[in-house]
Structure formats: C-alpha cells, structure tokens
N, C-alpha and C. Protein backbone atom coordinates (compact mmCIF):
# COMPACT_ATOMS: atom_id res chain seq x y z
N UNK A 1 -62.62 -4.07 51.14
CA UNK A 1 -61.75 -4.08 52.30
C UNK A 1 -60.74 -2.94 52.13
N UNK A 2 -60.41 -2.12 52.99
CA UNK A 2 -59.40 -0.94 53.25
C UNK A 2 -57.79 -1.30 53.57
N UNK A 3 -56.98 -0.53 52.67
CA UNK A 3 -56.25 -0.44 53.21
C UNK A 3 -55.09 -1.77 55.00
N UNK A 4 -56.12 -0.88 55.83
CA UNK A 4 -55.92 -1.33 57.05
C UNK A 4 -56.11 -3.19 57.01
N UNK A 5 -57.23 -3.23 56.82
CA UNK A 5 -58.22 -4.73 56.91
C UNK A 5 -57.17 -5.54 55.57
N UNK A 6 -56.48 -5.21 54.76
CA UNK A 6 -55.44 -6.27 53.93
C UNK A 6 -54.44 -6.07 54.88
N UNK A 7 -53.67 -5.09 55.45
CA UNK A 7 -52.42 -5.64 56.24
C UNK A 7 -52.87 -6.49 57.13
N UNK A 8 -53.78 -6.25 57.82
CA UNK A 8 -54.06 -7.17 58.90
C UNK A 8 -54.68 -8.77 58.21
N UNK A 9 -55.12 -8.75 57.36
CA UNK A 9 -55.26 -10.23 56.97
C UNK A 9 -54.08 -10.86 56.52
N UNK A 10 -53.37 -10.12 55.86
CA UNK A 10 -52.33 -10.63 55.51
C UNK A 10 -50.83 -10.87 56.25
N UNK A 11 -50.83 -9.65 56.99
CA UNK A 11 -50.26 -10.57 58.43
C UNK A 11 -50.83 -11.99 59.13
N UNK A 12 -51.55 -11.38 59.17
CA UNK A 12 -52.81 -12.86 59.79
C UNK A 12 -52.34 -14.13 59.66
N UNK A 13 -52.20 -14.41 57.89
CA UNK A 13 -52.09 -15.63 56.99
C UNK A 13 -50.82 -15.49 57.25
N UNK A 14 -49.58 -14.89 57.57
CA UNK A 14 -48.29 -14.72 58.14
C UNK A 14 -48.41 -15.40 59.21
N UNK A 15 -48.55 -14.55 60.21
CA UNK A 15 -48.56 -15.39 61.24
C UNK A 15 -48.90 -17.10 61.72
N UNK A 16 -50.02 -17.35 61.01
CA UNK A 16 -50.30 -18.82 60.80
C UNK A 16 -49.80 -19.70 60.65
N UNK A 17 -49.29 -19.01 59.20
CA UNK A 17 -47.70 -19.59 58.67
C UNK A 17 -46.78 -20.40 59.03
N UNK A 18 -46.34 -19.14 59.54
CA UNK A 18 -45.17 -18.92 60.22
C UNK A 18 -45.09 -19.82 62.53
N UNK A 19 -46.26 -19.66 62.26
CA UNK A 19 -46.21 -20.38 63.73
C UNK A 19 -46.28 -21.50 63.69
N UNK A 20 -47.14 -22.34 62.17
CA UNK A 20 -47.12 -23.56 61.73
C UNK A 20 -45.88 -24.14 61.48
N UNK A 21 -45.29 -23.27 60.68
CA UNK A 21 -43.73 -23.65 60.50
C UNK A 21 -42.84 -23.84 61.87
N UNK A 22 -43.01 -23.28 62.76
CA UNK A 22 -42.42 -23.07 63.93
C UNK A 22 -42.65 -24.54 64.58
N UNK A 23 -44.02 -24.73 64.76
CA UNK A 23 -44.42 -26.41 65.13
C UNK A 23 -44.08 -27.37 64.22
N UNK A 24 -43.90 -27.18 63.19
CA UNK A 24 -43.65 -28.40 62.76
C UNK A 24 -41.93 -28.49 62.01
N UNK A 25 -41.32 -27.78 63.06
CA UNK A 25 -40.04 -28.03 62.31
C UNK A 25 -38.66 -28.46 63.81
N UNK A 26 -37.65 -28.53 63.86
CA UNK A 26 -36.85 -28.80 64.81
C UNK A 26 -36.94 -27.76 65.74
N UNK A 27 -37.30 -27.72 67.08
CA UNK A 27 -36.56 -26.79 67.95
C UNK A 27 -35.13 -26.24 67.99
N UNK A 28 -34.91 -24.95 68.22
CA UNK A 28 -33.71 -24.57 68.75
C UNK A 28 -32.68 -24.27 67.72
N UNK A 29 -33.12 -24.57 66.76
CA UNK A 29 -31.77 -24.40 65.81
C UNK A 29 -32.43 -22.60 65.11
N UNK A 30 -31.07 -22.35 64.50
CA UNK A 30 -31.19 -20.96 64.19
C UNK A 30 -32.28 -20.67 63.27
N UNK A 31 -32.83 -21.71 62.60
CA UNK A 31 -34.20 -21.58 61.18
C UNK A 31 -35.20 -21.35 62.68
N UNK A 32 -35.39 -22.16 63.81
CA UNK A 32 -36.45 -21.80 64.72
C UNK A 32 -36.32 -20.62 64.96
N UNK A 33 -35.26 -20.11 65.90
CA UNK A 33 -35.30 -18.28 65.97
C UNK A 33 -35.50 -17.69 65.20
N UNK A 34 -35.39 -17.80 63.81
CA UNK A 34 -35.83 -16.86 62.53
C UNK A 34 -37.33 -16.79 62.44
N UNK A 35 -37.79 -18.15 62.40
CA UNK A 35 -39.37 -18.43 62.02
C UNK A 35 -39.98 -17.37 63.17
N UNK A 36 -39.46 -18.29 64.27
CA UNK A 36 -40.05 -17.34 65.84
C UNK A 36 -40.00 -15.72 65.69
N UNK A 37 -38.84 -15.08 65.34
CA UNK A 37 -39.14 -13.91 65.36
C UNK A 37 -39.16 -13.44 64.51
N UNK A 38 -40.36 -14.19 62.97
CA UNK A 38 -41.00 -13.44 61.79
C UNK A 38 -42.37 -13.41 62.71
N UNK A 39 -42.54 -14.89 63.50
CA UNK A 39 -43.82 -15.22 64.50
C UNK A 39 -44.02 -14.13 65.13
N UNK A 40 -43.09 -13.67 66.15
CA UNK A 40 -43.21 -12.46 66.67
C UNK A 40 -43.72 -11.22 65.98
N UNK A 41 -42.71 -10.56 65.10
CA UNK A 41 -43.42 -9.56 64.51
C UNK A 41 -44.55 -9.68 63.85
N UNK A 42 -44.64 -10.92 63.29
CA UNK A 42 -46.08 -10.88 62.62
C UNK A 42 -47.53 -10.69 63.73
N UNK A 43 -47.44 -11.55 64.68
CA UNK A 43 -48.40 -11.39 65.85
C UNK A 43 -48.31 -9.66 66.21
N UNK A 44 -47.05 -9.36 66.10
CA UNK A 44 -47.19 -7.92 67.32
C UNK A 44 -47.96 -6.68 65.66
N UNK A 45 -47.74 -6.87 64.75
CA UNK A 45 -48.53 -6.24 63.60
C UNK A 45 -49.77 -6.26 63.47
N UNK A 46 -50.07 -7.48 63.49
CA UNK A 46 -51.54 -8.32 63.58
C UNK A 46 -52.37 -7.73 64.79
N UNK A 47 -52.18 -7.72 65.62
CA UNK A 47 -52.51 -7.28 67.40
C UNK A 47 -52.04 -5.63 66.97
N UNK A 48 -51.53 -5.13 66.49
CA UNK A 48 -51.72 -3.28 66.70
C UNK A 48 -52.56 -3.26 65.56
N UNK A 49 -53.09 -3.65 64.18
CA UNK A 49 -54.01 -3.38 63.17
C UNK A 49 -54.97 -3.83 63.82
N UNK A 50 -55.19 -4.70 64.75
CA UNK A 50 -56.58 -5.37 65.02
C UNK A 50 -56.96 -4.06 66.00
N UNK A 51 -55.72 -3.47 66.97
CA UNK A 51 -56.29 -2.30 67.61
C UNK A 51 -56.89 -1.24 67.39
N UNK A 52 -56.55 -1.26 65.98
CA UNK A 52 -57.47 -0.22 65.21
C UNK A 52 -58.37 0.27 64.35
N UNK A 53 -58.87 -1.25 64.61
CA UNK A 53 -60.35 -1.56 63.77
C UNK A 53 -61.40 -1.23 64.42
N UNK A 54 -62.27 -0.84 64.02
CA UNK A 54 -63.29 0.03 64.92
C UNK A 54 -64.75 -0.61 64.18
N UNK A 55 -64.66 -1.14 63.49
CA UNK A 55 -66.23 -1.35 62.47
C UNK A 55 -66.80 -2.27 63.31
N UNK A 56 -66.64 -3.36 64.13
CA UNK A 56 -67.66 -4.53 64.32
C UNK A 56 -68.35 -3.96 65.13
N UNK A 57 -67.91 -2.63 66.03
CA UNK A 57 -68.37 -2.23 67.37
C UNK A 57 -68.29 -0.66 67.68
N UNK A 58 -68.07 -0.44 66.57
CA UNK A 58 -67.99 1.12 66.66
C UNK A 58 -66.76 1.68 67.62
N UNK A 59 -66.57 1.02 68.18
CA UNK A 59 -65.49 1.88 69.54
C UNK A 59 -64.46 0.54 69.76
N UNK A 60 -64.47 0.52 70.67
CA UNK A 60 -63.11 -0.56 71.70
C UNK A 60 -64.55 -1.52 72.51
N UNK A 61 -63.75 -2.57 71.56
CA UNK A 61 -64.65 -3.95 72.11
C UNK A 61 -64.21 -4.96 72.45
N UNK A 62 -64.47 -6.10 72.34
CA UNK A 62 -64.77 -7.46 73.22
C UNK A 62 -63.12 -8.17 72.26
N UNK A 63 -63.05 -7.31 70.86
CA UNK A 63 -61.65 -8.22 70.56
C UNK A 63 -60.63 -7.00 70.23
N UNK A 64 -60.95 -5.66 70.59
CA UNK A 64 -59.74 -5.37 71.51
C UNK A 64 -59.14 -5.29 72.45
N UNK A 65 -59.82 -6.31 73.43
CA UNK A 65 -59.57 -6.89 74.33
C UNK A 65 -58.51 -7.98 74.78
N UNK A 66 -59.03 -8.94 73.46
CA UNK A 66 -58.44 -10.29 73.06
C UNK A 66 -57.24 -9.59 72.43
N UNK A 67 -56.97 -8.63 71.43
CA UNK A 67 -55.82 -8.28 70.90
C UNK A 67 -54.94 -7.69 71.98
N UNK A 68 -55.32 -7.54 72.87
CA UNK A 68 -54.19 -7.25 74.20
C UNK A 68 -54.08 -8.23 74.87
N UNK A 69 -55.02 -9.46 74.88
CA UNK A 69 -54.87 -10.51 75.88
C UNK A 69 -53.62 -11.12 75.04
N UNK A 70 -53.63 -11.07 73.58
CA UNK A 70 -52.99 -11.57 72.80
C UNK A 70 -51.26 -10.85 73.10
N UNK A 71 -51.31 -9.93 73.10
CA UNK A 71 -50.05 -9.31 73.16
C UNK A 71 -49.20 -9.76 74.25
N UNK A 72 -49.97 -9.56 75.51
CA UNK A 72 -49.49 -10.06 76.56
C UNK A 72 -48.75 -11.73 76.61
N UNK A 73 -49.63 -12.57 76.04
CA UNK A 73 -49.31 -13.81 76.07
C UNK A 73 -48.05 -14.02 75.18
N UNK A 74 -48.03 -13.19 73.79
CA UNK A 74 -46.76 -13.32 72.92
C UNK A 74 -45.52 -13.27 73.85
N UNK A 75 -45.98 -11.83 74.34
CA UNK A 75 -44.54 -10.68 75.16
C UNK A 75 -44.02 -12.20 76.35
N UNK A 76 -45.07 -12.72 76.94
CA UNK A 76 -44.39 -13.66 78.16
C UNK A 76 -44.37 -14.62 77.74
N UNK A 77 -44.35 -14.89 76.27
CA UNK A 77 -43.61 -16.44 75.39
C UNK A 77 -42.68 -16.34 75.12
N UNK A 78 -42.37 -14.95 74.07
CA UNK A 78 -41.10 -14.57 73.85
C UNK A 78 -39.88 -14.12 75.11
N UNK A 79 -40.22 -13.34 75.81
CA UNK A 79 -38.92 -13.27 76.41
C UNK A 79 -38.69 -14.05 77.30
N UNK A 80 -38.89 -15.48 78.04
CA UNK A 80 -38.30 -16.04 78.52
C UNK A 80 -37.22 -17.04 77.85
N UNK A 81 -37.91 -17.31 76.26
CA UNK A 81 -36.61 -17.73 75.19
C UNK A 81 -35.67 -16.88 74.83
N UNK A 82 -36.31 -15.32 75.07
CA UNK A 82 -34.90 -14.62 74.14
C UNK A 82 -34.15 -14.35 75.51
N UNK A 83 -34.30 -14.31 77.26
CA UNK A 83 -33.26 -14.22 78.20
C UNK A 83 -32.90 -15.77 78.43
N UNK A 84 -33.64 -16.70 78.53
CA UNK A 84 -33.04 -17.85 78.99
C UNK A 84 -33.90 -17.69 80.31
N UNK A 85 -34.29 -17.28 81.22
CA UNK A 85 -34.37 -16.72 82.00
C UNK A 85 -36.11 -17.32 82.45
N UNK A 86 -36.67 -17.47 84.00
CA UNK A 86 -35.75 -17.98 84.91
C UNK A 86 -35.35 -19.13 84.44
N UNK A 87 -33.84 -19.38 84.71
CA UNK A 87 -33.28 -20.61 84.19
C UNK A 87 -33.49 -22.17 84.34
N UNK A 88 -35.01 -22.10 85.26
CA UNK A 88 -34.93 -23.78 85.20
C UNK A 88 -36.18 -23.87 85.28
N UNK A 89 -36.77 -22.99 84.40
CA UNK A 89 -38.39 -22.78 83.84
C UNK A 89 -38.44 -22.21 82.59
N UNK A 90 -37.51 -21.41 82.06
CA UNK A 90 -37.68 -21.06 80.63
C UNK A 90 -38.25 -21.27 79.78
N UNK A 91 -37.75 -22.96 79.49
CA UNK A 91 -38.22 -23.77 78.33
C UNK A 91 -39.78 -24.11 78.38
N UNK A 92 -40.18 -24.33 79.44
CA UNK A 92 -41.42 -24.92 79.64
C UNK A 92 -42.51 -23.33 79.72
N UNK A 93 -41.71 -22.51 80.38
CA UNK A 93 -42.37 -21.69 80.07
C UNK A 93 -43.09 -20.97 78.43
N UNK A 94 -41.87 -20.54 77.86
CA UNK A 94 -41.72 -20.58 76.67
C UNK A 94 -42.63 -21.76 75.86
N UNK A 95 -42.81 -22.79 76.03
CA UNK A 95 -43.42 -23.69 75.32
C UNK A 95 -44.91 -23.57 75.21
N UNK A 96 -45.37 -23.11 77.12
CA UNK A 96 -46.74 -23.17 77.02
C UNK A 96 -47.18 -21.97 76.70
N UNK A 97 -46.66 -20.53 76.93
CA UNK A 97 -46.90 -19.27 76.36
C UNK A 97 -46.93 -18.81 74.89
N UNK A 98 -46.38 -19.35 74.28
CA UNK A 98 -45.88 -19.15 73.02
C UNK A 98 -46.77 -20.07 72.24
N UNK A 99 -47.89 -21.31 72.76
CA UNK A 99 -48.62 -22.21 72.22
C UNK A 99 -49.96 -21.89 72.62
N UNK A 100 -49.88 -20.82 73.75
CA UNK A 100 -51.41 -20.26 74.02
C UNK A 100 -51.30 -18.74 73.01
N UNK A 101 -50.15 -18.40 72.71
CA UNK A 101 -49.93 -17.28 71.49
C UNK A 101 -50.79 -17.97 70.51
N UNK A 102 -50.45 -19.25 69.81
CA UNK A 102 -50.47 -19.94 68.43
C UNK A 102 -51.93 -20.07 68.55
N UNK A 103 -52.59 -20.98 69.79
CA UNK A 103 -53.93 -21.18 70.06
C UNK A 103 -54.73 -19.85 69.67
N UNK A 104 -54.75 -19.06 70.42
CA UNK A 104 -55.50 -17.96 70.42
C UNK A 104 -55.37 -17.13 68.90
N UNK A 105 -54.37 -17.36 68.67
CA UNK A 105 -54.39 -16.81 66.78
C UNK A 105 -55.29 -18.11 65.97
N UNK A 106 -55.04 -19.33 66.04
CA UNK A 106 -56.14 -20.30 65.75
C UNK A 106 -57.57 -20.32 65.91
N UNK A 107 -57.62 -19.66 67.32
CA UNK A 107 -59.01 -19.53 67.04
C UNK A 107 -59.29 -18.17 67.01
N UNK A 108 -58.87 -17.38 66.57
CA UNK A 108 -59.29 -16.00 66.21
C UNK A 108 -59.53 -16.49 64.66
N UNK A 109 -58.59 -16.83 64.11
CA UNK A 109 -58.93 -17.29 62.53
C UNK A 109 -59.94 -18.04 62.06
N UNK A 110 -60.32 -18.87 63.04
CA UNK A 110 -61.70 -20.22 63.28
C UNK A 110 -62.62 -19.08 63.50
N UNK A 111 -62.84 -18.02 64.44
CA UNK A 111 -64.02 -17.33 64.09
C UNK A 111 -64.12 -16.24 63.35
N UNK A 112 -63.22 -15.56 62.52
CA UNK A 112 -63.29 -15.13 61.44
C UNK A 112 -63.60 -15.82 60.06
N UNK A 113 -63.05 -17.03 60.12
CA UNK A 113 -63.75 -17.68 58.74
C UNK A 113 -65.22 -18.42 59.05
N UNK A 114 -65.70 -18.56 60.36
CA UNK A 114 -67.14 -19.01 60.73
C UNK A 114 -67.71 -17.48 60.86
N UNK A 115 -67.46 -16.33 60.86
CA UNK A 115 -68.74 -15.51 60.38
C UNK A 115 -68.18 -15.10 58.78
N UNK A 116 -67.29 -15.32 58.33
CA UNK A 116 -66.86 -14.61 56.77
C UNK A 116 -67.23 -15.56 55.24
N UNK A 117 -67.51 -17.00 56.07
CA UNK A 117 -67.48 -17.73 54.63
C UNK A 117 -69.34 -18.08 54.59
N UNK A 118 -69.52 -17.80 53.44
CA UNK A 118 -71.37 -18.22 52.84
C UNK A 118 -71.56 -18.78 53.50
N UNK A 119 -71.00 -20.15 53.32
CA UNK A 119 -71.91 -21.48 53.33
C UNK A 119 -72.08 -21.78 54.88
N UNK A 120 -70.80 -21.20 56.02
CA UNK A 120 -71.23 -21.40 57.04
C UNK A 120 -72.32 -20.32 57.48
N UNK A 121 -72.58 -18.98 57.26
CA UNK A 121 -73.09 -18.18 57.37
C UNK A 121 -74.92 -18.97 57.24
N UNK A 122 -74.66 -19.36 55.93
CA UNK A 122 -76.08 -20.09 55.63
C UNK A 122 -76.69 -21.02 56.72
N UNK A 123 -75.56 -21.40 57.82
CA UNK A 123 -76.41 -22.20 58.70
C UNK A 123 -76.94 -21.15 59.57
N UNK A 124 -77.15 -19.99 60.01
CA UNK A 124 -78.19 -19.24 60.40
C UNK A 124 -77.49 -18.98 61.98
N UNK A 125 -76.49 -19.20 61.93
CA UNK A 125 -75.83 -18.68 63.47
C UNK A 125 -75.68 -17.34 63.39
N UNK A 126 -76.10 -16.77 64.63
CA UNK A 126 -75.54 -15.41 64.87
C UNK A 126 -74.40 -15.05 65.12
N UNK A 127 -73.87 -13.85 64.73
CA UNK A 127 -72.15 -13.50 64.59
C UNK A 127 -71.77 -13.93 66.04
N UNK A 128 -72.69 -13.84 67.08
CA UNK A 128 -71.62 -13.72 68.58
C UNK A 128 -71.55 -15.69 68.48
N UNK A 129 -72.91 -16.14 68.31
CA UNK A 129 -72.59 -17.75 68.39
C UNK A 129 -71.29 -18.35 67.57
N UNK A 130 -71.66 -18.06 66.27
CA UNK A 130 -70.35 -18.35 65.34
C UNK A 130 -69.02 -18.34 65.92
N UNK A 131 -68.95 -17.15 66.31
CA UNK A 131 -67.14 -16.56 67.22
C UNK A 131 -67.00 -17.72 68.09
N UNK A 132 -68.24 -17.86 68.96
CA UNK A 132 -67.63 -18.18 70.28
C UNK A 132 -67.77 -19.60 70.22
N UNK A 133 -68.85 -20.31 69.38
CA UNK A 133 -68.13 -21.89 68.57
C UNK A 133 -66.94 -22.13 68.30
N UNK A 134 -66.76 -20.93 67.02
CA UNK A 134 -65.50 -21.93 66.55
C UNK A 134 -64.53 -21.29 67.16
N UNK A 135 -64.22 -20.40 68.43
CA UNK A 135 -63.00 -20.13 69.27
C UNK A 135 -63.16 -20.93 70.42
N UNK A 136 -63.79 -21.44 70.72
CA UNK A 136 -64.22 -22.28 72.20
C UNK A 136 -63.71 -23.47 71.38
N UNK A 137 -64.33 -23.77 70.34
CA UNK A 137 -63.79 -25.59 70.04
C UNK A 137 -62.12 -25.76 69.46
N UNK A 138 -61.74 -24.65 68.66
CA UNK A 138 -60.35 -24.60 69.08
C UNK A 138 -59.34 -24.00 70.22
N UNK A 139 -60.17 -23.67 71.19
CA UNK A 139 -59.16 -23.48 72.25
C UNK A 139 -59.31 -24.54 73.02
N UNK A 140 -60.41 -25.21 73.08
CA UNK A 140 -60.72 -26.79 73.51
C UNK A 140 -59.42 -27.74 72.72
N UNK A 141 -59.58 -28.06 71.63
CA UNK A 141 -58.35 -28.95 70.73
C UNK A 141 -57.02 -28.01 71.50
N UNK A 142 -56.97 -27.23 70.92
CA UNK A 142 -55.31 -26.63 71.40
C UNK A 142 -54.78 -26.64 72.77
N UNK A 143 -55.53 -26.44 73.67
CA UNK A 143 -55.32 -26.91 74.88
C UNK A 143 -55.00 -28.68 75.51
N UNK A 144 -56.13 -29.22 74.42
CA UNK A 144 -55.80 -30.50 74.79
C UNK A 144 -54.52 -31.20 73.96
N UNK A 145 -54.12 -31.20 73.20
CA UNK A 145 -52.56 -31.06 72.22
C UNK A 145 -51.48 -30.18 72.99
N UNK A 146 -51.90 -28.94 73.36
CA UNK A 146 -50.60 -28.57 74.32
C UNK A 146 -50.07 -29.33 75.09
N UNK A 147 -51.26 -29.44 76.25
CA UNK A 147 -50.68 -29.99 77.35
C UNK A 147 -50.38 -31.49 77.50
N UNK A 148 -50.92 -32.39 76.07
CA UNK A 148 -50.85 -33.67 76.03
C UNK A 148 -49.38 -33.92 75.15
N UNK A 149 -48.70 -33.07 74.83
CA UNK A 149 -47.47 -33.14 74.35
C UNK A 149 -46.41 -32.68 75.10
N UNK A 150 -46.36 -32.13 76.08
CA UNK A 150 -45.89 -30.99 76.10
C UNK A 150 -44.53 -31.68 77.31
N UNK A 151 -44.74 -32.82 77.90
CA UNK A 151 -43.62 -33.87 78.51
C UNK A 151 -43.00 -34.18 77.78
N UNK A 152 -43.15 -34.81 76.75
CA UNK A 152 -42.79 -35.34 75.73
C UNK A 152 -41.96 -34.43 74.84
N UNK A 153 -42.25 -33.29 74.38
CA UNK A 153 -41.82 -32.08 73.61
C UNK A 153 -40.88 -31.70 74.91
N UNK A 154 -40.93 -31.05 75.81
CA UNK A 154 -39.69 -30.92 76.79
C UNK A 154 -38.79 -31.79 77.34
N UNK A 155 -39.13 -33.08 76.88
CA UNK A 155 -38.09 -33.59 77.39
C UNK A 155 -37.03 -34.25 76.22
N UNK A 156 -37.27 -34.38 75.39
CA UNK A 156 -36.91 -34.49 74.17
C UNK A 156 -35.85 -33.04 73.66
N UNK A 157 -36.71 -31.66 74.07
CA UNK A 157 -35.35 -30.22 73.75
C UNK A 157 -34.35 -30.63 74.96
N UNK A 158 -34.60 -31.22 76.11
CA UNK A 158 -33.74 -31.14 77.43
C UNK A 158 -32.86 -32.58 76.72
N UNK A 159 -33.49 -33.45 76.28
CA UNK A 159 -32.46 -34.30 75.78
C UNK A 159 -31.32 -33.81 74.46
N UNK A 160 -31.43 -32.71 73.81
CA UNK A 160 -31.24 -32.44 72.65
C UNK A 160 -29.71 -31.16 73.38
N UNK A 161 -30.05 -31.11 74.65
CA UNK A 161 -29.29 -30.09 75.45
C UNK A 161 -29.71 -28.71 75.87
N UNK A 162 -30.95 -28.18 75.72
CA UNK A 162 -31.97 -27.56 75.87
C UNK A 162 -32.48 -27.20 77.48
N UNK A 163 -32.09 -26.31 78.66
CA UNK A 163 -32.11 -26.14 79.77
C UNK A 163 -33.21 -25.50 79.40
C-alpha cells in the first residue's frame, strides 16, 4: 500500500471513530463539537484521498462519485449546526444529514472489508456484488435506526434546550 492508500485508511478508521464517539456520547456539549469537528475533518481528508485514487478504475469512477456524494452530505450536516440556521429546522436537519454522512462512511467500510478480507473473498462474489451487498445492507440498517430514532433523539436535545 502507498503512501496515499495509509492516509486514507487511516483517516478512514478516524473517522469511524470518531463518528462512533459522536453517537454514542451526549449531544451538544462542547466534547460533541470537538468529536464533530475531528468528524468533519476526518471525512473531508478521507473524501479528497479517495479523490485521488485512480487504481480500481483507472480514471474517475463509480466511487468518485460517492466521494462527492459524500462531501456534499457532510457540507449540509455540518453547517446547519455550525449557523443554527434555518432556525426551526436545524436540529433535525443536522441530525438526518450528518447520519446519512455516518451511514454512507459505514457502508463504504462494509464494502471495503467485503472485497479486502480472505475469507469473505473465498465465498466467490464478484468485487461489484460484494460492494453493493455489503453497502445496500448497511444503508438498509442505517436508514432504518435513523429514522426509527430520530423523534425520540430530537425531542429529547429540544428537551435538553436544543432549538
């Protein structure tokens, strides 16, 4: 592996991290903005090294695609928490953008370790099946956990004083 291909894994395992930490710790308090914007930079590192990987496809392909779909979704998670802004959608906004950020790094990682590890390899799937298994069945779970929490998780920051 080059150079390039360790920052980007190792952001990677950053980001994971760090977005894990983000879910599983209190909203809103100043350790969340920290985590969030290691989350941030780590995603926006992760997403420009992935832009400049060229080996699976020789040129600009199908997941430098996703690494911009990715960017986009960070950029309109993050700044409606860092303006507040619009003010009586923010939060919810922020919640579901910033969890289709986390999703989509979940299953980018789900199909990197379903074409990278032996033993799944040994079941005889082809690289495009592999990807699109194990990113389809975690964007399936993550979607259904978003949106099945996600009353509950907002109304709970709005109880906490959270507009």
């Amino acid at each position: 592996m080059n150079t390039l291909g360790l920052v980007h894994t190792a952001v990677g395992v950053l980001a994971v991290s760090l977005g894990a930490a983000v879910l599983l710790r209190r909203k809103g308090t100043r350790l969340h903005r920290w985590l969030g914007y290691g989350y941030v930079a780590a995603m926006l590192t992760l997403n420009l090294t992935a832009l400049m990987i060229y080996r699976v496809f020789g040129g600009f392909g199908p997941f430098h695609v996703l690494a911009l779909i990715s960017l986009g979704t960070l950029a309109a998670g993050f700044y409606p928490a860092y303006r507040k802004r619009p003010a009586e959608r923010w939060l919810q906004r922020h919640y579901e953008l910033i969890g289709w950020s986390y999703i989509g790094l979940l299953a980018a990682t789900a199909a990197e370790i379903a074409v990278r590890v032996p033993a799944l390899r040994g079941l005889g799937l082809s690289f495009g099946l592999a990807t699109a298994l194990a990113s389809f069945g975690v964007v399936g779970i993550g979607a259904w956990l978003l949106y099945r929490n996600r009353d509950r998780s907002l109304t709970r920051l709005r109880e906490d004083g959270w507009k």
